[in-house]
N, C-alpha and C. Protein backbone atom coordinates (compact mmCIF):
# COMPACT_ATOMS: atom_id res chain seq x y z
N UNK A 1 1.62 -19.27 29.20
CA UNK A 1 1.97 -17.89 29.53
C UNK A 1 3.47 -17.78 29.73
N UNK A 2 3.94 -16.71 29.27
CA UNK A 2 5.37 -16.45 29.68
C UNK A 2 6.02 -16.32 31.09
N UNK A 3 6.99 -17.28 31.04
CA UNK A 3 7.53 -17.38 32.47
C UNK A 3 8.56 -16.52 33.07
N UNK A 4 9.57 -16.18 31.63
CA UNK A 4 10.20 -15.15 32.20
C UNK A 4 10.18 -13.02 31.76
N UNK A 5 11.05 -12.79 32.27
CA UNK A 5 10.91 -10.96 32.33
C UNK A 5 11.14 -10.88 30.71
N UNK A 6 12.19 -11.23 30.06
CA UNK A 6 12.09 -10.77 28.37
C UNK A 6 11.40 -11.77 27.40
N UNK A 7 10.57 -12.61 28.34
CA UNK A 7 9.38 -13.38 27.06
C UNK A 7 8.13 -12.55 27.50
N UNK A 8 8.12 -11.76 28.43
CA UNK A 8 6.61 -10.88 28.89
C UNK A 8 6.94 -9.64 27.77
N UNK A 9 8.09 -9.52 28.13
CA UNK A 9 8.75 -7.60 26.99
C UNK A 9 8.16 -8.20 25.31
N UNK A 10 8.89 -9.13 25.01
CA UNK A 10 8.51 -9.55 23.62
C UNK A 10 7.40 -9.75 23.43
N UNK A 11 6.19 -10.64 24.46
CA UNK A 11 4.98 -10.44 23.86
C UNK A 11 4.55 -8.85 23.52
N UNK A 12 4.99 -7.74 24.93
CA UNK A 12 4.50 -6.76 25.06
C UNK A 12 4.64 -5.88 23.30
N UNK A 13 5.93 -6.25 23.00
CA UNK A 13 6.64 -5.59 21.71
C UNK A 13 5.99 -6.32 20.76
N UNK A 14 5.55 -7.05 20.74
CA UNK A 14 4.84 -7.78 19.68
C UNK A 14 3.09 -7.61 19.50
N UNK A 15 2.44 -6.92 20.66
CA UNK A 15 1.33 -6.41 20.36
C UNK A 15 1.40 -4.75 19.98
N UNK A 16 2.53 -4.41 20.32
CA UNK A 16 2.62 -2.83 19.92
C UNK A 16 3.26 -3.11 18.53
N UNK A 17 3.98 -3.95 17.68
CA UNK A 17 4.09 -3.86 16.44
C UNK A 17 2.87 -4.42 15.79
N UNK A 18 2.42 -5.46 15.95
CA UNK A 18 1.09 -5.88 15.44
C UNK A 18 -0.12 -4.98 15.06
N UNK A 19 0.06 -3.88 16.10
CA UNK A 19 -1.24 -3.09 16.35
C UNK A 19 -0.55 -1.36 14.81
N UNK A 20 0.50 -1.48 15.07
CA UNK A 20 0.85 -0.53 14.18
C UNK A 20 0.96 -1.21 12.89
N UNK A 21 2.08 -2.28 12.59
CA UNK A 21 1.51 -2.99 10.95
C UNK A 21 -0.11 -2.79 11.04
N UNK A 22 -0.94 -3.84 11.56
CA UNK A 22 -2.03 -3.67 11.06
C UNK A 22 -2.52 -2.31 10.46
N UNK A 23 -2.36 -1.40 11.32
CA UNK A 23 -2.39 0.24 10.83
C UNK A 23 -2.29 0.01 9.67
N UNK A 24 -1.07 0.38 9.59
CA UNK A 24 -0.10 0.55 8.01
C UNK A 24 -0.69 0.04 7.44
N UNK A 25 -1.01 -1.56 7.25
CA UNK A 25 -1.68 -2.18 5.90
C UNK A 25 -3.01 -1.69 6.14
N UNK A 26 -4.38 -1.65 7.23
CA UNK A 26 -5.40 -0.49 6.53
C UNK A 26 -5.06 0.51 5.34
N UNK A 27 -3.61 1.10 6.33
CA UNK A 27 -3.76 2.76 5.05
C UNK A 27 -3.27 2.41 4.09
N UNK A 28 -2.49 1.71 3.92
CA UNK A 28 -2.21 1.25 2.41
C UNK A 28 -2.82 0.64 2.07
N UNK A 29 -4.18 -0.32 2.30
CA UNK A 29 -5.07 -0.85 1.11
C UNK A 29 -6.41 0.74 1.27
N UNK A 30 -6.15 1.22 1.80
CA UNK A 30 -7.20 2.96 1.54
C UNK A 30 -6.84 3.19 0.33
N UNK A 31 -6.11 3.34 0.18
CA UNK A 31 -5.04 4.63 -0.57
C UNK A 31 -5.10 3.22 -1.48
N UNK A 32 -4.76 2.45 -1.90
CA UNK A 32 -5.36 1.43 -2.86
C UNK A 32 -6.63 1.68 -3.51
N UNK A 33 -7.17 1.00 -2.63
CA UNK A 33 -8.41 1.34 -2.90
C UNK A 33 -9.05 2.87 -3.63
N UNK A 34 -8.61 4.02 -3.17
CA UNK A 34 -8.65 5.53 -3.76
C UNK A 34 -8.35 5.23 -5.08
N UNK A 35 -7.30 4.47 -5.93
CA UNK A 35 -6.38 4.39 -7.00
C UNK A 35 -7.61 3.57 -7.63
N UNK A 36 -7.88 2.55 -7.42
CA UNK A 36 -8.22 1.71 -8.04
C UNK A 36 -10.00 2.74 -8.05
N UNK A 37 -10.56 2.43 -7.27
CA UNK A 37 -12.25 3.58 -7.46
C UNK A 37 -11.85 4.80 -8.63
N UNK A 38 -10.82 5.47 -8.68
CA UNK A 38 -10.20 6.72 -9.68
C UNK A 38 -10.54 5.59 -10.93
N UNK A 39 -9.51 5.21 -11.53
CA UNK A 39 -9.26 3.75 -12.37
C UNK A 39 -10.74 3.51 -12.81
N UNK A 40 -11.45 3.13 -11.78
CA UNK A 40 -12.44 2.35 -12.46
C UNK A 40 -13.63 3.34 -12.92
N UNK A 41 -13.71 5.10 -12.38
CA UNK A 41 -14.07 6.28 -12.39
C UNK A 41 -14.43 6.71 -14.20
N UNK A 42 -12.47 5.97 -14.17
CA UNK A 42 -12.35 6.42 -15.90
C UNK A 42 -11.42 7.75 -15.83
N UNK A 43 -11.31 8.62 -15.58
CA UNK A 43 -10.94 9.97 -14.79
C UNK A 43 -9.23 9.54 -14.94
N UNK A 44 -8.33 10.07 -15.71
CA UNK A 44 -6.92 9.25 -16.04
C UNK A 44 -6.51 10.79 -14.95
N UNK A 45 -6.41 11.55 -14.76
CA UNK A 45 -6.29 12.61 -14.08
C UNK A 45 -6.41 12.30 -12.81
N UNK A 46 -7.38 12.23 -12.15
CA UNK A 46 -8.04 11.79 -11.06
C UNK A 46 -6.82 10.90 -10.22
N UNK A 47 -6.97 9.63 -11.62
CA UNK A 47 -6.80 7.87 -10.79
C UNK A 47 -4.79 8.52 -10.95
N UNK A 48 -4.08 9.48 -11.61
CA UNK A 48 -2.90 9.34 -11.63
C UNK A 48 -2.66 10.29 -10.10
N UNK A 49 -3.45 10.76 -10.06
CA UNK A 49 -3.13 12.59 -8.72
C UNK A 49 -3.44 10.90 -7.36
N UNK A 50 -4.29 10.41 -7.38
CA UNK A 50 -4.31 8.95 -5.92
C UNK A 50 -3.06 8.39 -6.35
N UNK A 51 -2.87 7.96 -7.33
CA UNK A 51 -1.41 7.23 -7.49
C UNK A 51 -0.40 7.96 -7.12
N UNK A 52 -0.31 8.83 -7.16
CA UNK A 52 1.18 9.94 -6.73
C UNK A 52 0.97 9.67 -5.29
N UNK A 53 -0.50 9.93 -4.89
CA UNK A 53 -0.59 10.33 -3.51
C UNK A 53 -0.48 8.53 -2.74
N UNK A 54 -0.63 7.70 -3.22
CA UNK A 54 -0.50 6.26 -2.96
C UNK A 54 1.29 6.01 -2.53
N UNK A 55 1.78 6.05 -3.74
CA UNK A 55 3.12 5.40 -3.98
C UNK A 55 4.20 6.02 -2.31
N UNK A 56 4.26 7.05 -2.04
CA UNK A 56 4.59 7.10 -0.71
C UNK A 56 4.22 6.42 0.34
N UNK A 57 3.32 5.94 0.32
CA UNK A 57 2.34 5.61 1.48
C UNK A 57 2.87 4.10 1.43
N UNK A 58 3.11 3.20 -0.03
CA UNK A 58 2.96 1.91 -0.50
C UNK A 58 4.62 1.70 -0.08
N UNK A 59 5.45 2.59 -0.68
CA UNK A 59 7.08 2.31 -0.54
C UNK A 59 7.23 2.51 1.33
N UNK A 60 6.43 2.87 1.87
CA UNK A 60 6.94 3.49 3.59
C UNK A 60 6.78 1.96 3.97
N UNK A 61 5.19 1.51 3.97
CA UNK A 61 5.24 -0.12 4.04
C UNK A 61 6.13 -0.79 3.99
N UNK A 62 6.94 -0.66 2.77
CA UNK A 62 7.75 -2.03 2.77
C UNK A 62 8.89 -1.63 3.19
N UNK A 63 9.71 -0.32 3.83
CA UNK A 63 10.72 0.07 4.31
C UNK A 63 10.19 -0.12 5.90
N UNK A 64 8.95 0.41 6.61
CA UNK A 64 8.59 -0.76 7.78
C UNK A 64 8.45 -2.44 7.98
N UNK A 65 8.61 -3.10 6.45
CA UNK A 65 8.64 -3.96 6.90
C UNK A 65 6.89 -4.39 6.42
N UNK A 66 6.13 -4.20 6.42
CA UNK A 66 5.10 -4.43 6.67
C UNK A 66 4.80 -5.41 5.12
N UNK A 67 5.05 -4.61 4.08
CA UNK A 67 4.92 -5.53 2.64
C UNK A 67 6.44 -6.16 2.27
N UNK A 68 6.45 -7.18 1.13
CA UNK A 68 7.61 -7.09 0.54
C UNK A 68 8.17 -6.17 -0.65
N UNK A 69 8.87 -5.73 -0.35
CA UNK A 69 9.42 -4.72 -1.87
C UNK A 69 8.68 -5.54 -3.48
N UNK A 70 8.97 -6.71 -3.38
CA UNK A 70 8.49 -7.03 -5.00
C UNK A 70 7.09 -6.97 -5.03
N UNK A 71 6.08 -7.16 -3.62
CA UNK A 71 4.33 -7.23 -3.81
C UNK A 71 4.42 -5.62 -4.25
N UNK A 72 5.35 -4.67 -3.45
CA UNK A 72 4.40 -3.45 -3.83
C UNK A 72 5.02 -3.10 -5.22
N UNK A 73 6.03 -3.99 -5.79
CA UNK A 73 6.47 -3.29 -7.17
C UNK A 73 5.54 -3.64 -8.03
N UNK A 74 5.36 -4.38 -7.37
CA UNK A 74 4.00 -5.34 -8.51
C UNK A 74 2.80 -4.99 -8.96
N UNK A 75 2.16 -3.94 -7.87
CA UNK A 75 0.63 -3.71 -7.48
C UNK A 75 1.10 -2.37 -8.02
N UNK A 76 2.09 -1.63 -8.03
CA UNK A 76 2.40 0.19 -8.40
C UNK A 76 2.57 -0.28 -10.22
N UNK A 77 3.32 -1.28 -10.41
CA UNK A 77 3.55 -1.52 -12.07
C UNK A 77 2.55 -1.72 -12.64
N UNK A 78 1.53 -2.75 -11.92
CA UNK A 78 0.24 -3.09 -12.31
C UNK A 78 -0.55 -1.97 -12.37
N UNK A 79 -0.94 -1.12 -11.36
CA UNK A 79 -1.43 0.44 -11.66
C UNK A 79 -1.36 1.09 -12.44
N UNK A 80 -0.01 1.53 -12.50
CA UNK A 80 0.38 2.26 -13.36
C UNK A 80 0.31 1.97 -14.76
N UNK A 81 0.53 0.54 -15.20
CA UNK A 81 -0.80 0.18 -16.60
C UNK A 81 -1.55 0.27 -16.90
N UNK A 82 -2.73 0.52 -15.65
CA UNK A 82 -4.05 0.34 -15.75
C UNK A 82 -4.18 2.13 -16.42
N UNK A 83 -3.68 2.92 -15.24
CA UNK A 83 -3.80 4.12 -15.35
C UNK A 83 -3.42 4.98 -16.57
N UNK A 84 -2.20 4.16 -16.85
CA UNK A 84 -2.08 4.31 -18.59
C UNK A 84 -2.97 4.11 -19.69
N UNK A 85 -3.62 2.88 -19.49
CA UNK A 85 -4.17 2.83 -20.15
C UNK A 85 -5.69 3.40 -20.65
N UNK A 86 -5.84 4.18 -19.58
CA UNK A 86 -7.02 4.83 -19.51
C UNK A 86 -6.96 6.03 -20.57
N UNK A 87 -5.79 6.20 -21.05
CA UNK A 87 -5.98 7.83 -21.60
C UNK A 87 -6.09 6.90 -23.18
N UNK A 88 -6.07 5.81 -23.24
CA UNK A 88 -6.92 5.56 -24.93
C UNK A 88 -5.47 5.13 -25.50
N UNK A 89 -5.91 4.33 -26.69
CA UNK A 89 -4.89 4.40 -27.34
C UNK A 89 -4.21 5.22 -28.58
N UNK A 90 -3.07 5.74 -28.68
CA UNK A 90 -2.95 7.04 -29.44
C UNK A 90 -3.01 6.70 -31.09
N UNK A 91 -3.80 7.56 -31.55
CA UNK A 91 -4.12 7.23 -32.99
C UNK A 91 -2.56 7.18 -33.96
N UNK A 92 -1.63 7.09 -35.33
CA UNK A 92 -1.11 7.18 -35.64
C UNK A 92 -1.41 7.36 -36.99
C-alpha cells in the first residue's frame, strides 16, 4: 500500500483514468462494431452513414490517448475498403 500523500493521489488518478479509458474503448469498439454489422448487412449506405458516425468517436481515442494513431489508421483504412467494396465492382 502506498506510504506516502502523492503515491495515494496517483493511485487515486489512476483509477479515475482507468475507469474513463475503459469507457472510451467500450464506445469505440460499439461504434465498431455498428460499422462492421452495416458491412456485413451488405447495405454500402448504411455501413458508410456508421463509418462517418464512427471515425469521430475512433480519432477522439487516440487524441485521449487511449489508442495509437497508426491502430486506428489501420482499422478506418481497413473499413473503408471493406465498405468500398461493397458497392460491386464497376463494369467497364
Amino acid at each position: 500500500m502506498a506510504n506516502t500523500a502523492s503515491a495515494r493521489k496517483r493511485i487515486r488518478q489512476t483509477e479515475k483514468r482507468t475507469i474513463r479509458n475503459r469507457a472510451r474503448r467500450s464506445r469505440v469498439r460499439t461504434f465498431l462494431r455498428k460499422v462492421e454489422h452495416a458491412i456485413s448487412g451488405g447495405d454500402q449506405t448504411q455501413a458508410r452513414d456508421a463509418f462517418r458516425a464512427a471515425q469521430p468517436e475512433l480519432h477522439r481515442a487516440v487524441t485521449k490517448g487511449v489508442f495509437h494513431r497508426n491502430t486506428i489508421a489501420r482499422k478506418l483504412s481497413r473499413l473503408s475498403a471493406r465498405i468500398k467494396a461493397l458497392g460491386g465492382a464497376p463494369t467497364a
